[in-house]
N, C-alpha and C. Protein backbone atom coordinates (compact mmCIF):
# COMPACT_ATOMS: atom_id res chain seq x y z
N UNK A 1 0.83 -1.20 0.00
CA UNK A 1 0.00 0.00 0.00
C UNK A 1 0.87 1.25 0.00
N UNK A 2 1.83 1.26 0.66
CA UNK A 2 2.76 2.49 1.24
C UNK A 2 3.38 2.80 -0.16
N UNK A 3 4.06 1.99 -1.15
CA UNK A 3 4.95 1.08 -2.27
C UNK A 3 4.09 2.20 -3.55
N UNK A 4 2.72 1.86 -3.50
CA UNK A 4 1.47 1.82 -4.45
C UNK A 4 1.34 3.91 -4.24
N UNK A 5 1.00 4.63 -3.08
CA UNK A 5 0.93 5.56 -2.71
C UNK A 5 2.37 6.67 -3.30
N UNK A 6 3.63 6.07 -2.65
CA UNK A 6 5.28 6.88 -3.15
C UNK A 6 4.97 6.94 -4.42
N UNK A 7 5.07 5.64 -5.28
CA UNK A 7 4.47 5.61 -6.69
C UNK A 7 3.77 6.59 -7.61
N UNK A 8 2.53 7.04 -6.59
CA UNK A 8 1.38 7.53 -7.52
C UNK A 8 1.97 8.69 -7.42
N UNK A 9 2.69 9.32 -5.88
CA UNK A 9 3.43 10.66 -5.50
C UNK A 9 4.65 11.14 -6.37
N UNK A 10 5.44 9.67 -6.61
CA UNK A 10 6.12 10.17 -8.15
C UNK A 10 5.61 10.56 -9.27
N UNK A 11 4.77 9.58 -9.33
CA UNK A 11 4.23 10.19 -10.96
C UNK A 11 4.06 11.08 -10.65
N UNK A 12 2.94 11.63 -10.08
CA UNK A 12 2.68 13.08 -10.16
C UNK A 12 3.49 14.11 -10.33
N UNK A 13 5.11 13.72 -9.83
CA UNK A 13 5.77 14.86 -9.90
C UNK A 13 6.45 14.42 -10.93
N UNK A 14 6.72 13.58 -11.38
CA UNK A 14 7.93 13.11 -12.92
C UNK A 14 7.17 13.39 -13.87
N UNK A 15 5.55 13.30 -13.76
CA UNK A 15 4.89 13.50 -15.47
C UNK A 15 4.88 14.66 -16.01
N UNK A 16 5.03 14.64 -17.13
CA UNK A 16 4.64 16.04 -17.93
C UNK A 16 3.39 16.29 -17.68
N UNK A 17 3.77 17.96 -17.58
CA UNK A 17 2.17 18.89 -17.23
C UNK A 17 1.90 19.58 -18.46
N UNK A 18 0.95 20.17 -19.00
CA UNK A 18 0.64 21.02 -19.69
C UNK A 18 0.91 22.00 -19.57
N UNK A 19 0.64 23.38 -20.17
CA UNK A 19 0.98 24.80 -20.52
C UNK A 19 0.72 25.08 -19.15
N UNK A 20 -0.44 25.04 -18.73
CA UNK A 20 -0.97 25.89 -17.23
C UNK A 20 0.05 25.66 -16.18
N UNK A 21 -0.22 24.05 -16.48
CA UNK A 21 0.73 23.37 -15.29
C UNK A 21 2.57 23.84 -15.06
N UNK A 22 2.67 24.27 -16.15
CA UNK A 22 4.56 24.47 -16.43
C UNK A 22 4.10 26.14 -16.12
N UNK A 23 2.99 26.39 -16.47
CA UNK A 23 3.34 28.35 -16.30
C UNK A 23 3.00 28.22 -14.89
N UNK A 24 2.27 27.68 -13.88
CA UNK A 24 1.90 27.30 -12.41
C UNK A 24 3.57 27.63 -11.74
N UNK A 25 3.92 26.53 -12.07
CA UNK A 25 5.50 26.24 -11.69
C UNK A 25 6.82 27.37 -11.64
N UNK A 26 6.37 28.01 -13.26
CA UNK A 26 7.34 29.20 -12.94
C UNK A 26 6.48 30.85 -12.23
N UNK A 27 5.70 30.33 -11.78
CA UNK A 27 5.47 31.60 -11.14
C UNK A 27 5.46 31.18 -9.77
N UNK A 28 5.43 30.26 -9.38
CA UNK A 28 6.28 29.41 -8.20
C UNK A 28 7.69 29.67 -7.77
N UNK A 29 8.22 29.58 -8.81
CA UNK A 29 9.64 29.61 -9.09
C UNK A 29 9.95 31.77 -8.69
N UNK A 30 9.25 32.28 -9.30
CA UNK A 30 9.66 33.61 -10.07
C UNK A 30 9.16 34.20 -7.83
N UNK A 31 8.34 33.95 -7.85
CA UNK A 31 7.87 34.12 -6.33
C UNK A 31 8.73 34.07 -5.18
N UNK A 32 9.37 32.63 -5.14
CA UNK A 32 10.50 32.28 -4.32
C UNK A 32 11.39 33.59 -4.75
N UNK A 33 12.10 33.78 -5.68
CA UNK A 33 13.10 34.70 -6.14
C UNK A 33 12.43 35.80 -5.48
N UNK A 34 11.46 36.60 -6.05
CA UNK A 34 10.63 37.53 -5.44
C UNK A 34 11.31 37.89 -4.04
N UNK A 35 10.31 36.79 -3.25
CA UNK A 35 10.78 37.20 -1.91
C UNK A 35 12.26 37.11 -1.44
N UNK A 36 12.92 36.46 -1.73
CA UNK A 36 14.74 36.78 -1.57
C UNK A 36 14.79 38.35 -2.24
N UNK A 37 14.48 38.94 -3.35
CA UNK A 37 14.62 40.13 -3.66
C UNK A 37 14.26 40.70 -2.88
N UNK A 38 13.24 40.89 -2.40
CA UNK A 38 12.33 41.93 -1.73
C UNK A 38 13.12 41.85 -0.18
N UNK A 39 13.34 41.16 0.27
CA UNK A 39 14.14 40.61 1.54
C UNK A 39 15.86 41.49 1.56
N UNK A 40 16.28 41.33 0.35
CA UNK A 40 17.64 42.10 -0.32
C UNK A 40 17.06 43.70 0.21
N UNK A 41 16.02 44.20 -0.75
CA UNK A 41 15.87 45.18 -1.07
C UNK A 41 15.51 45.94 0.72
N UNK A 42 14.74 45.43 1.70
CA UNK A 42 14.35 45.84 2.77
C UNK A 42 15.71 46.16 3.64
N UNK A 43 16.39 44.86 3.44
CA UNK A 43 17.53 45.06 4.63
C UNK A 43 18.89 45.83 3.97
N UNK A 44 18.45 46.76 2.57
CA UNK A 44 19.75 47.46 2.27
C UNK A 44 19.22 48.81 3.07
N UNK A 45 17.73 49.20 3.18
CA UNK A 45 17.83 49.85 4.24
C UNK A 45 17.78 50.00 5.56
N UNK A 46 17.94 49.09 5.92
CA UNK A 46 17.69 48.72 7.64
C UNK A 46 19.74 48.80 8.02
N UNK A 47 19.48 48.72 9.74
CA UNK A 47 20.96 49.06 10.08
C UNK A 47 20.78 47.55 10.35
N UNK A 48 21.08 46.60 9.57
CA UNK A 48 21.37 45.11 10.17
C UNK A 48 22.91 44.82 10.61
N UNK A 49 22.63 43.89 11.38
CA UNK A 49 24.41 43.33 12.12
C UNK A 49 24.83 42.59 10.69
N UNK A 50 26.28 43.03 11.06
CA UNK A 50 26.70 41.87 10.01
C UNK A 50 26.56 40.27 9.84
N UNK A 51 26.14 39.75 11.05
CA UNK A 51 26.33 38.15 10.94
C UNK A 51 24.94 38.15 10.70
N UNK A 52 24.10 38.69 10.98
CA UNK A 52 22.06 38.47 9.97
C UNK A 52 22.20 39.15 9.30
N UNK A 53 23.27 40.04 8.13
CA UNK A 53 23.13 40.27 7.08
C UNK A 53 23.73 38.73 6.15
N UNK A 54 24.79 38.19 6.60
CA UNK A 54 24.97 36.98 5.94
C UNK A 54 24.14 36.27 5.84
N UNK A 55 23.58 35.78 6.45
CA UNK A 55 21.84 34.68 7.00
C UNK A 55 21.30 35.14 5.74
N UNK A 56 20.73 36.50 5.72
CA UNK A 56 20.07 36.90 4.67
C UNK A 56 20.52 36.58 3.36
N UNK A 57 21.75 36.63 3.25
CA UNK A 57 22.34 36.65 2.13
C UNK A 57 22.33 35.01 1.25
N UNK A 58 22.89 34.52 2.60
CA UNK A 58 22.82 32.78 1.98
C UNK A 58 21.50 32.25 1.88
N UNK A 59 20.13 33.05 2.74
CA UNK A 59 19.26 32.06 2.34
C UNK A 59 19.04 32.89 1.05
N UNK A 60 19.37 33.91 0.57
CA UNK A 60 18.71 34.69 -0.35
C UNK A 60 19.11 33.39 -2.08
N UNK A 61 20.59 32.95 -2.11
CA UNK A 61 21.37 32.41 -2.86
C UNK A 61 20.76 31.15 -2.76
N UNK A 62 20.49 30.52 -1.44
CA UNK A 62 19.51 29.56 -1.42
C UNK A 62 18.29 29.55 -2.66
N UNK A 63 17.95 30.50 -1.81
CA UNK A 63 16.00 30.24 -2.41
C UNK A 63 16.23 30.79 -4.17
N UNK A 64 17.22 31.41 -4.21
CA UNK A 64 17.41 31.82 -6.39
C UNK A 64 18.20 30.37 -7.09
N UNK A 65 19.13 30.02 -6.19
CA UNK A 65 19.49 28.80 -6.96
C UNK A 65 18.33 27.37 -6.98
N UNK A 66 17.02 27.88 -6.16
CA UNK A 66 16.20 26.40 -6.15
C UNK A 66 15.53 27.44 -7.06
N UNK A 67 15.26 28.06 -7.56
CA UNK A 67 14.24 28.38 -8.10
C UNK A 67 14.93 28.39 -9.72
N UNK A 68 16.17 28.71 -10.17
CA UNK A 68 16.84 28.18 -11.20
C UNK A 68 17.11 27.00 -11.25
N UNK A 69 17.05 25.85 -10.54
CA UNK A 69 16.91 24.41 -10.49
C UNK A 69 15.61 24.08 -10.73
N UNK A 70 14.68 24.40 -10.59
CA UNK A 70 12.78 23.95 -10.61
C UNK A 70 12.45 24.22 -12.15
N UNK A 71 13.17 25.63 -12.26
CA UNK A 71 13.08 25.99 -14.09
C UNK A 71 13.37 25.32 -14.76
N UNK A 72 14.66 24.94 -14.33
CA UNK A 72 15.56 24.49 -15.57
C UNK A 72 15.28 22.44 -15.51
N UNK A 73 14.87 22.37 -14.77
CA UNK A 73 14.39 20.92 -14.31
C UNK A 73 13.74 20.20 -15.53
N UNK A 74 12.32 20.29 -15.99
CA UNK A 74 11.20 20.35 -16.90
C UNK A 74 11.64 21.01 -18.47
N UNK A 75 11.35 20.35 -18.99
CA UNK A 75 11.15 20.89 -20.41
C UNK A 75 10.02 21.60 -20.98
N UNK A 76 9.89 22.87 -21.63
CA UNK A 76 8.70 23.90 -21.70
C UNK A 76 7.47 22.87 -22.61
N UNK A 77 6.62 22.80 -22.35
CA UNK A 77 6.07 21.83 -23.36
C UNK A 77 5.51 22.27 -24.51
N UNK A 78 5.60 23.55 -24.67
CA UNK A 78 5.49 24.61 -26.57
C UNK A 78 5.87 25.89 -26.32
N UNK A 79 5.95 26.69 -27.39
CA UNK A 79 6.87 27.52 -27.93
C UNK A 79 6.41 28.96 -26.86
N UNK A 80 5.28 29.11 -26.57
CA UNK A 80 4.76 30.20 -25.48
C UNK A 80 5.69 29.88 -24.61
N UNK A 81 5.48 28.67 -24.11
CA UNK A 81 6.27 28.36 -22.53
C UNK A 81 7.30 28.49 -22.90
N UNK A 82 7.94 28.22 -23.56
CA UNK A 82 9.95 28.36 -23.41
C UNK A 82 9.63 29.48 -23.71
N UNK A 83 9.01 30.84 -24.42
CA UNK A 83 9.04 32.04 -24.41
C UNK A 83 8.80 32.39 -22.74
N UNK A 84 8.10 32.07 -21.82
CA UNK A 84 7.80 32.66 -20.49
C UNK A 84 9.09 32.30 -19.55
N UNK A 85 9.13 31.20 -20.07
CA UNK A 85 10.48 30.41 -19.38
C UNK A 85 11.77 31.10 -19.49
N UNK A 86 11.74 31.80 -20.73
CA UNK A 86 13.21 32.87 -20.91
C UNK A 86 13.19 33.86 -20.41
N UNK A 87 11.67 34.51 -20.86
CA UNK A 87 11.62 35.94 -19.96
C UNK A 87 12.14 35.78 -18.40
N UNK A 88 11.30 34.53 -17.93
CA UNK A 88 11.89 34.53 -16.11
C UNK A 88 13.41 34.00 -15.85
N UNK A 89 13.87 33.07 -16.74
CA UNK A 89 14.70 32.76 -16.79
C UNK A 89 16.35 34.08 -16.49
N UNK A 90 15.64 35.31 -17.26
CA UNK A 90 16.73 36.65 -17.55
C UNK A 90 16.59 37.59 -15.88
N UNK A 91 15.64 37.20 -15.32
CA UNK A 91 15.38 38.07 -14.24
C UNK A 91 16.27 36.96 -13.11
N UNK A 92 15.76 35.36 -13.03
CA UNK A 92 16.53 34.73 -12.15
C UNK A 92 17.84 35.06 -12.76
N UNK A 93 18.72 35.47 -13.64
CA UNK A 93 20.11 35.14 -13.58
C UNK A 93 20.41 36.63 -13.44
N UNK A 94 19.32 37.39 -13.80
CA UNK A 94 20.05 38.82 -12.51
C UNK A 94 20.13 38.92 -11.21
N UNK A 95 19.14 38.35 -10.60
CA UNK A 95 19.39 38.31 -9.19
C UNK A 95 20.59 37.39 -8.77
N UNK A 96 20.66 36.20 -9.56
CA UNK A 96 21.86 35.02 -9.25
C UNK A 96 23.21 36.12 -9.46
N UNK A 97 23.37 36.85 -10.15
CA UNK A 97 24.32 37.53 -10.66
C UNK A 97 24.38 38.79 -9.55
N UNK A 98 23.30 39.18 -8.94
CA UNK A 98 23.51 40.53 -8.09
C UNK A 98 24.04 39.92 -6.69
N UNK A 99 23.46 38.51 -6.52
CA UNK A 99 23.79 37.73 -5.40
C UNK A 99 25.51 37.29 -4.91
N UNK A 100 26.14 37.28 -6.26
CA UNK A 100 27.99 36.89 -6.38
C UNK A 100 28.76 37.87 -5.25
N UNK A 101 28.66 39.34 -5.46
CA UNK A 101 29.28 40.04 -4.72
C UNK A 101 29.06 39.44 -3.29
N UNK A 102 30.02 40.25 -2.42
CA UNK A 102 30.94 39.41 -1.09
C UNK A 102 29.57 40.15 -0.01
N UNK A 103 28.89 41.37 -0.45
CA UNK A 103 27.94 42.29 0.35
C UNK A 103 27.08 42.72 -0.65
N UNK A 104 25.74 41.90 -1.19
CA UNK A 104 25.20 42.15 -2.71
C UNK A 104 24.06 43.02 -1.99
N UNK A 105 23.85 43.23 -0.24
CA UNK A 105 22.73 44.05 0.03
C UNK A 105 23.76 45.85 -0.13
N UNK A 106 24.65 45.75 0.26
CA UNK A 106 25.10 46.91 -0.05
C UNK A 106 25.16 47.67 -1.29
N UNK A 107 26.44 46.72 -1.97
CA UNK A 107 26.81 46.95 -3.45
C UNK A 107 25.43 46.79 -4.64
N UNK A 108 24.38 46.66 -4.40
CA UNK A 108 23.23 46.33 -5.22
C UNK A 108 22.17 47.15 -4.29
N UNK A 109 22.31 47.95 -3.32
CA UNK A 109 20.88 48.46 -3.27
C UNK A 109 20.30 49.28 -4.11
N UNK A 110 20.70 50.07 -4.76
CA UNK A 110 19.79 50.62 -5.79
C UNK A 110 19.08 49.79 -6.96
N UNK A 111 19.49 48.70 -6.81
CA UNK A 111 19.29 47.98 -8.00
C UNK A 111 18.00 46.32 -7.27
N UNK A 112 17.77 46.08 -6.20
CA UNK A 112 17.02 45.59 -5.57
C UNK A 112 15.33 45.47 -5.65
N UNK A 113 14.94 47.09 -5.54
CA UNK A 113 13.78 47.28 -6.00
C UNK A 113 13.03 47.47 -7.37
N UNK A 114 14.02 47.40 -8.49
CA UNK A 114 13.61 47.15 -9.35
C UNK A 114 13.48 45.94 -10.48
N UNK A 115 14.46 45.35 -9.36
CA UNK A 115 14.22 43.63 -9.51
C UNK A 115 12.98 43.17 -8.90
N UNK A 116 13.20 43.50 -8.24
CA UNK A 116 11.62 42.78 -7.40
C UNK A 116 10.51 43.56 -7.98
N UNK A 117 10.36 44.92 -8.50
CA UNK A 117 8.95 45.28 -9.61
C UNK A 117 9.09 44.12 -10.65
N UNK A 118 10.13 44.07 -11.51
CA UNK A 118 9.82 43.01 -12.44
C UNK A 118 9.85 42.06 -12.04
N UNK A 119 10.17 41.09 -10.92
CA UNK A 119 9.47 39.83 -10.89
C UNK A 119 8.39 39.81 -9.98
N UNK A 120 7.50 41.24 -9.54
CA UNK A 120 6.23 41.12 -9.00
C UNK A 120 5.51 41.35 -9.79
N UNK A 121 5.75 41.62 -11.55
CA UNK A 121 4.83 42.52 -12.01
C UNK A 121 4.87 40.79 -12.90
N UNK A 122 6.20 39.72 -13.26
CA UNK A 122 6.09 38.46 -13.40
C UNK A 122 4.73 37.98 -13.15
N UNK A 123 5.18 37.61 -11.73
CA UNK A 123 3.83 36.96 -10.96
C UNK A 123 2.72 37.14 -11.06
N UNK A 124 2.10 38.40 -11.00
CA UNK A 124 0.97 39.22 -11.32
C UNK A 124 0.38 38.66 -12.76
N UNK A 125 1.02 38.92 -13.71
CA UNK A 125 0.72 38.87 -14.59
C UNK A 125 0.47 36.96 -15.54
N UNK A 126 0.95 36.84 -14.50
CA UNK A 126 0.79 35.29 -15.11
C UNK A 126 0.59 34.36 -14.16
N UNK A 127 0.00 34.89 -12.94
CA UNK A 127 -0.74 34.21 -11.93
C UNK A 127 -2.31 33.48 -12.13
């Protein structure tokens, strides 16, 4: 029974989904990023300590590298979706890219909140 249940819990997650189902996923994906942005963007103005500005930082690298792993996981299943899939695809590898620097809440605050408009205006729009 237990055997029969894991089973059905794989499939569900190994099968191909349709259009809805793959655009579901990356606004899943684009969300997670989201909030690591928005999280960036709050504590470049706050006076945080340095050792919970790191915290922030690694879960921030955390939650953008699972969310470029979930993308890139699945294959788009038609030509719309790998079009939506690129658009989000260019916003996760700016944040992955604003994330490299040694202090990316410092050296990137001006540039924080307008990452997070475009991947809230993402979500929004294809929610």
């Amino acid at each position: 029974m237990a055997i029969t249940v894991l089973l059905g819990l794989a499939g569900a997650a190994l099968w191909p989904t349709g259009a809805q189902g793959y655009q579901d996923r990356l606004v899943q994906a684009a969300d997670g990023t989201l909030s690591a942005v928005r999280t960036m963007d709050t504590a470049g103005g706050a006076a945080t300590l340095a050792p919970y500005r790191r915290v922030l930082v690694d879960d921030a690298r955390v939650d953008v590298a699972t969310s470029l792993h979930d993308v890139a996981q699945d294959e788009a299943p038609d030509a719309a979706s790998a079009a939506l899939r690129d658009q989000l695809l260019a916003l996760l590898d700016e944040a992955a890219r604003l994330l490299t620097d040694p202090d990316p809440i410092a050296a990137h605050r001006d540039q924080w909140g307008d990452l997070g408009d475009r991947l809230a205006k993402f979500v929004e729009s294809h929610r």
